[in-house]
Protein backbone atom coordinates (compact mmCIF):
# COMPACT_ATOMS: atom_id res chain seq x y z
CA UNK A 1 -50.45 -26.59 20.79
CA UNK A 2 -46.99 -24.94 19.95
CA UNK A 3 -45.39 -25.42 16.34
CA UNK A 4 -42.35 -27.52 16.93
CA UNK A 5 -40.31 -25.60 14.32
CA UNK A 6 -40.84 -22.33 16.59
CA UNK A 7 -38.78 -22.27 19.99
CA UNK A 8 -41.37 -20.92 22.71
CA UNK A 9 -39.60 -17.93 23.35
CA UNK A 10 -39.90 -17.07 19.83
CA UNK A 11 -43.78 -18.51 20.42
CA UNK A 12 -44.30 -16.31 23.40
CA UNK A 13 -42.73 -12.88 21.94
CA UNK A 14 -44.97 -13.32 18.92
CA UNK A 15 -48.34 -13.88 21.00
CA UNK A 16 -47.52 -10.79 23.08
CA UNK A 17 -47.31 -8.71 20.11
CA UNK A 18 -50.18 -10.13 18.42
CA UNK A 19 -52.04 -8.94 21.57
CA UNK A 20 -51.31 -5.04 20.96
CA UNK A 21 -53.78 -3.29 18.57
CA UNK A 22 -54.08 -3.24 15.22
CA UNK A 23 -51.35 -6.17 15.16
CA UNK A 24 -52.30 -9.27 13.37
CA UNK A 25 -51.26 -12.78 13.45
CA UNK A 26 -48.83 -11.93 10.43
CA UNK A 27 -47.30 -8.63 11.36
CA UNK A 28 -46.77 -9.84 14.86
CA UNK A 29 -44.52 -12.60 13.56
CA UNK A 30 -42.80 -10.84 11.11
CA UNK A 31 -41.93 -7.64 14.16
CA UNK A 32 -40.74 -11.03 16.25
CA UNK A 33 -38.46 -12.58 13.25
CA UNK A 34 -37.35 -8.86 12.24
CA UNK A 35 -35.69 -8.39 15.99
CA UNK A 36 -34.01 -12.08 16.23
CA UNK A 37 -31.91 -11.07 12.45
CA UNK A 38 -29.22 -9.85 13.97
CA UNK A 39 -31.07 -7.17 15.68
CA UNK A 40 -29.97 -7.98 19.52
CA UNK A 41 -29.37 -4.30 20.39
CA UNK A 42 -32.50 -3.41 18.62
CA UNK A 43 -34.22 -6.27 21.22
CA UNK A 44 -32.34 -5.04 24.30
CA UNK A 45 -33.24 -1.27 23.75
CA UNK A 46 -36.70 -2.36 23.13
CA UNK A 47 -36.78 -4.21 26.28
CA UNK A 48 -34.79 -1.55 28.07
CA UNK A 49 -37.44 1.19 27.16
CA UNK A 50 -40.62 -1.25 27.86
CA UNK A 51 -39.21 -1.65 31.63
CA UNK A 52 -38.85 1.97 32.07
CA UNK A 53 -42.29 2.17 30.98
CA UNK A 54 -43.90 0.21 32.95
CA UNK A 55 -41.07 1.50 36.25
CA UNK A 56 -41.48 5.14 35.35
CA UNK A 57 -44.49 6.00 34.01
CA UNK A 58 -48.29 6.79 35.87
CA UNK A 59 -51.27 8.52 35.13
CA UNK A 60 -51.63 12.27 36.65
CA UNK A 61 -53.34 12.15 40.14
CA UNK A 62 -55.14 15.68 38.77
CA UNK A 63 -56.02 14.93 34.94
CA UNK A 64 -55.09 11.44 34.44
CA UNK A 65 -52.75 11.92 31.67
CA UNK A 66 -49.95 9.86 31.31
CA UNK A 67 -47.04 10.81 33.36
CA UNK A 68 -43.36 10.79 34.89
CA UNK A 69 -44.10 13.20 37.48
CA UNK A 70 -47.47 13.53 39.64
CA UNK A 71 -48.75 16.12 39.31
CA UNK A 72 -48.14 15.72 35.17
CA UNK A 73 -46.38 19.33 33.85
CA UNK A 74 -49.56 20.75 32.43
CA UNK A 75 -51.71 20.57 35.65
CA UNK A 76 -48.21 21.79 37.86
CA UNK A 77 -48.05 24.73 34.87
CA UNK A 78 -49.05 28.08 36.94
CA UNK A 79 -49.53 29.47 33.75
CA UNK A 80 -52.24 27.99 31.99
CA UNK A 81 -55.97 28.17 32.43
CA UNK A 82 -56.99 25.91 35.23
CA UNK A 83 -60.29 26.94 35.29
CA UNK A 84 -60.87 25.45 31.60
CA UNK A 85 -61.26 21.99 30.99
CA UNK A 86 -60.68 20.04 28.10
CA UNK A 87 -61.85 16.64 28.39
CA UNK A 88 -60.80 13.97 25.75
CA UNK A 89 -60.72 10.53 25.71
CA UNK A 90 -57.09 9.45 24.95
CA UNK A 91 -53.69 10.27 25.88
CA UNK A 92 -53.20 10.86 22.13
CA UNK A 93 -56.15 13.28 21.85
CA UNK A 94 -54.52 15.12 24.28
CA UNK A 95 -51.04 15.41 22.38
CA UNK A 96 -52.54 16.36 19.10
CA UNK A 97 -54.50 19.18 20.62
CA UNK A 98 -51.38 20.51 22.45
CA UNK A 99 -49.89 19.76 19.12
CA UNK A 100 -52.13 22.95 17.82
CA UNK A 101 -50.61 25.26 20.64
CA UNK A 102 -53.77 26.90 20.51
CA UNK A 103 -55.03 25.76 23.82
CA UNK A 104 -53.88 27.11 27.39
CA UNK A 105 -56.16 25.23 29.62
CA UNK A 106 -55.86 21.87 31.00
CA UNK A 107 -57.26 18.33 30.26
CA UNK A 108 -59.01 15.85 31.34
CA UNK A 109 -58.47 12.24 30.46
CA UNK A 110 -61.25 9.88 30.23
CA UNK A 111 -59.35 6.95 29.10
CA UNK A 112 -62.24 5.37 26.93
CA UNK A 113 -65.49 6.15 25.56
CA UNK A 114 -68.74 4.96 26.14
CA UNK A 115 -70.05 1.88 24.46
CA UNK A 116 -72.24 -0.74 26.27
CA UNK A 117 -72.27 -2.77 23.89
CA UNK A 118 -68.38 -3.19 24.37
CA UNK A 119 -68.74 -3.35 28.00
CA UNK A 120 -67.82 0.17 28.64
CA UNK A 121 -69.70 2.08 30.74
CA UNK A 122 -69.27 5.11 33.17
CA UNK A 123 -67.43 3.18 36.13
CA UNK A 124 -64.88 2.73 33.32
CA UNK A 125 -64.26 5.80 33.46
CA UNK A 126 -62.57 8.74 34.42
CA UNK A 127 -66.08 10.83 35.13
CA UNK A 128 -66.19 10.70 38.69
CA UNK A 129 -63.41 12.20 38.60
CA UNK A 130 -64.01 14.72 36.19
CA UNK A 131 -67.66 15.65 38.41
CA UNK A 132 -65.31 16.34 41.27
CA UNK A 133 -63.03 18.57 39.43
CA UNK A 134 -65.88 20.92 38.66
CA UNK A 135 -67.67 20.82 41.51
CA UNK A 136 -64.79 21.57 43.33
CA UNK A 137 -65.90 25.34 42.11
CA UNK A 138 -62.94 26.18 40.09
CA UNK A 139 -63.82 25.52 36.67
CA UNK A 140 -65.91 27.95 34.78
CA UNK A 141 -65.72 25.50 31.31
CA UNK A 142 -65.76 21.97 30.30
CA UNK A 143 -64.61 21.91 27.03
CA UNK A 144 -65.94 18.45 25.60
CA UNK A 145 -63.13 17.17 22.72
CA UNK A 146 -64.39 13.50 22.58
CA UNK A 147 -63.73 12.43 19.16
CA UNK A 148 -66.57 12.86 16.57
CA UNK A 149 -68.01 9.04 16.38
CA UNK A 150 -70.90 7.64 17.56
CA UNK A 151 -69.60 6.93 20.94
CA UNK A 152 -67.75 10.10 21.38
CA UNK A 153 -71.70 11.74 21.00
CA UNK A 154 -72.96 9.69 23.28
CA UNK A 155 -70.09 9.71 25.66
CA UNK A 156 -70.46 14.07 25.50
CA UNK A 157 -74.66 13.55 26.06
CA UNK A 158 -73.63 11.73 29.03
CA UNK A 159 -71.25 14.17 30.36
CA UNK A 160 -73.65 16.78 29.66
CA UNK A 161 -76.40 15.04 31.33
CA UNK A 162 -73.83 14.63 34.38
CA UNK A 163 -72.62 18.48 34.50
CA UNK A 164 -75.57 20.40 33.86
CA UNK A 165 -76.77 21.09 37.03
CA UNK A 166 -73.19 22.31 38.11
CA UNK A 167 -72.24 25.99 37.62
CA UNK A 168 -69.86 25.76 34.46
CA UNK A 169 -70.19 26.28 31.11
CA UNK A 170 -70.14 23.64 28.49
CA UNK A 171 -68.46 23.66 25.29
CA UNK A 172 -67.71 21.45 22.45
CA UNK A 173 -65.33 21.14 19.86
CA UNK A 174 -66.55 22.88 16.04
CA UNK A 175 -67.46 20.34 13.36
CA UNK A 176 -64.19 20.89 11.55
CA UNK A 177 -63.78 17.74 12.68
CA UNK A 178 -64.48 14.59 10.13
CA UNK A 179 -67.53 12.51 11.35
CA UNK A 180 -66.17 9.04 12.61
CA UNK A 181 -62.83 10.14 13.01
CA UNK A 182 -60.27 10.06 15.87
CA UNK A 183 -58.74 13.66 17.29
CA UNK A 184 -55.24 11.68 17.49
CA UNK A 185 -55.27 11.70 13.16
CA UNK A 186 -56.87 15.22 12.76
CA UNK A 187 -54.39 18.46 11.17
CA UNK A 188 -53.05 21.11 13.76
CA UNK A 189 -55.18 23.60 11.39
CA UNK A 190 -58.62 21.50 11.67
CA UNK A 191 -57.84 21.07 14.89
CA UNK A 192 -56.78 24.88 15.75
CA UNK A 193 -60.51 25.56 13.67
CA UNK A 194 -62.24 22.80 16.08
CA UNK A 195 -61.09 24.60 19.00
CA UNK A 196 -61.96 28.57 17.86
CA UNK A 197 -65.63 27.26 16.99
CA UNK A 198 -66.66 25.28 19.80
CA UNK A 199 -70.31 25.37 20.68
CA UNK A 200 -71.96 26.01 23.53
CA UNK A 201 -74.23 23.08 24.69
């Protein structure tokens, strides 16, 4: 049941932010109260850019980035490595190694990791994808950037497990990294050290 003293709109706006992650009960009201001060334009633009998000935006047909055009601009680049993969498990990830501009391959998006015990497992997935990529014949790396946490490890044993048998060399990113961290947080220079010390697997 509703609070009376809240108008459902107001109700509705704060349950839809509570729903995004890493916003609480409490921060989700106080985002909902901050754009009804006063803050109509504020509202409007935020609506404005959410539609475009949702009317605009797709994931890459080729990496599975996020995108405005299909194929994104790094797999449509001429210029960059094609036959190196670097496959992380975010959007984010992706952004914060490009952030290091020490990389001129291109990605591969998983959009997860493993964890069963979450309910994630392979079919979730971008691998099947990823298997098809390099046994298209291409590739001569897979450069595995999944982020240094327990199911990052277990999500690169599985692609390893997956891609061994296939003519490409495997890689991983150098334990510059902190364990139990995400890519997404990590320094261009850690990250620019991750990527000169990978490992071959």
């Amino acid at each position: 049941m509703g609070n009376a003293a809240v108008p459902p709109s107001v109700t509705q706006l704060i349950q839809t932010f509570s729903e995004l992650p890493g916003i609480g009960p409490k921060t989700a009201s106080r985002l909902a109260f901050f754009l009804l001060r006063g803050k109509s334009e504020l509202a409007l633009r935020l609506a404005e850019s959410l539609q475009g998000l949702v009317e605009n935006t797709r994931f890459c047909s080729v990496c599975f980035n996020v995108t405005e055009q299909d194929p994104c601009p790094i797999c449509a680049n001429t210029s960059r490595d094609h036959a190196v993969i670097c496959v992380v498990e975010e959007p984010m990830d992706l952004l914060a190694l490009e952030g290091t501009n020490q990389y001129d391959g291109v990605y591969h998006v998983l959009h997860g990791a493993l964890s069963p015990l979450e309910g994630i497992f392979a079919e979730d997935l971008r691998i099947k994808e990823l298997e098809a990529r390099v046994g298209a014949g291409v590739v001569r790396e897979v450069l595995l950037a999944t982020n240094p946490t327990s199911e990052g490890d277990y999500t690169a044993a599985y692609l390893i497990t997956r891609l061994k048998a296939l003519p490409v060399r495997l890689t991983r990113l150098g334990r510059g990294l902190p364990v139990g961290g995400d890519l997404e947080y990590a320094d261009a220079i850690t990250l620019t050290r991750a990527l000169e010390s990978r490992q071959e697997l």
